[in-house]
Protein backbone atom coordinates (compact mmCIF):
# COMPACT_ATOMS: atom_id res chain seq x y z
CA UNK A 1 -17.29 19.84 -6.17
CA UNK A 2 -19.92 17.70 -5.28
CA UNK A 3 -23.03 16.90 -7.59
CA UNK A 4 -26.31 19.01 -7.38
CA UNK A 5 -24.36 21.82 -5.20
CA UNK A 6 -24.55 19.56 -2.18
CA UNK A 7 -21.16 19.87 -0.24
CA UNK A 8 -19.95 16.61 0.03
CA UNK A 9 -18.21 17.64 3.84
CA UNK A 10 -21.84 17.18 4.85
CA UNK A 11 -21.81 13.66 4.05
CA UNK A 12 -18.17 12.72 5.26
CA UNK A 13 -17.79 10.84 8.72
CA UNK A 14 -15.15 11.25 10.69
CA UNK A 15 -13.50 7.91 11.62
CA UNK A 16 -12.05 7.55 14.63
CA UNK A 17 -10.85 3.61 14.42
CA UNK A 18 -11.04 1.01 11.69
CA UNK A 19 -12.70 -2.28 12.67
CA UNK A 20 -12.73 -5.75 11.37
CA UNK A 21 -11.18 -7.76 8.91
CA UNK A 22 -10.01 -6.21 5.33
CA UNK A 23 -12.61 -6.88 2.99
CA UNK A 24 -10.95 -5.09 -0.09
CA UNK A 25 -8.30 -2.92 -1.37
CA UNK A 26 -8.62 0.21 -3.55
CA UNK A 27 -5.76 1.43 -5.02
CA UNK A 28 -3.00 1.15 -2.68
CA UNK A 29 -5.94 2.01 0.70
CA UNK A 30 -7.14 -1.45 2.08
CA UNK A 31 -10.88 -1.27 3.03
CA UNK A 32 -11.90 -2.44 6.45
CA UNK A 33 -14.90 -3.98 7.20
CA UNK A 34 -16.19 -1.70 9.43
CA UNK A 35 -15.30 1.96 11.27
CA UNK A 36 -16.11 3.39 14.40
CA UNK A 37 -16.79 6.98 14.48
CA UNK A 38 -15.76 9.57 17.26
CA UNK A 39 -18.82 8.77 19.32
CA UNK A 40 -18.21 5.15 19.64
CA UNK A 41 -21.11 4.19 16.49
CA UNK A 42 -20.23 1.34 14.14
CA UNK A 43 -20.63 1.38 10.08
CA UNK A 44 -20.31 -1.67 7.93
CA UNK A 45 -18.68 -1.08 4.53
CA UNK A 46 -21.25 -0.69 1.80
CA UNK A 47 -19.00 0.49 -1.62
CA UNK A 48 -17.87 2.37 -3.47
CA UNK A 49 -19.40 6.07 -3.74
CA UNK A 50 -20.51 7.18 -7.34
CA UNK A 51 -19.42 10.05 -9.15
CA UNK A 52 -21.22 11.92 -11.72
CA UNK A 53 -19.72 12.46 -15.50
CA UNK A 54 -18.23 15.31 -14.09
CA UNK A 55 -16.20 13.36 -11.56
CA UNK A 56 -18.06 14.63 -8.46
CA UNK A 57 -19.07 12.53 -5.34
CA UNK A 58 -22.95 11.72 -5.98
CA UNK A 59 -24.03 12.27 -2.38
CA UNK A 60 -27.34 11.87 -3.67
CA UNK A 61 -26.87 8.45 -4.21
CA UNK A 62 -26.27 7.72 -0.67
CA UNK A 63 -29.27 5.49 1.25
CA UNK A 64 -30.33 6.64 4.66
CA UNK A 65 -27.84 6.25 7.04
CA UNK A 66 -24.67 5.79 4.32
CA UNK A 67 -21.93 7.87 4.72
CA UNK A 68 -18.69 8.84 2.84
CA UNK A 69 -15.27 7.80 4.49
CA UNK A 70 -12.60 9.30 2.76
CA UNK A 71 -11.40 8.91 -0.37
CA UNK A 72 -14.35 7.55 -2.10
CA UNK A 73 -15.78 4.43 0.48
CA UNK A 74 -19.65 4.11 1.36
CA UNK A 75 -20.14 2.89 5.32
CA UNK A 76 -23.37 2.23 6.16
CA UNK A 77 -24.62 2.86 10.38
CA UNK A 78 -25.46 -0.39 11.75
């Protein structure tokens, strides 16, 4: 579930490569510093997404041109 009755899948990009350094781990995932999606477009790591009290994503805390890369990482398009 995803807050508000947004889907979250809308929000999701689909990462074709990691790029960069590691700038972090979470959990036992390290965090590149930046992705490349299927089309070739590069997003910087931004943080960590925010879930409501209920434990949903908060896609409406996203900033224009954040997305979600899966589990719980904000990219941002650059």
């Amino acid at each position: 579930m995803v807050s508000r009755s947004i889907p979250h899948e809308y929000f999701v990009l689909d990462v074709a490569d990691d790029s960069g350094p590691i700038v972090a781990r979470l959990g036992d995932r390290t965090v590149p510093e930046s992705v490349i999606d299927r089309r070739g477009r590069r997003y910087h790591f931004a943080g960590v997404a925010r879930r409501d009290p209920r434990g949903c994503l908060d896609v409406t805390a996203l900033l224009q041109g954040e997305w979600i890369v899966a589990p719980d990482l904000v990219y941002r398009r650059t």
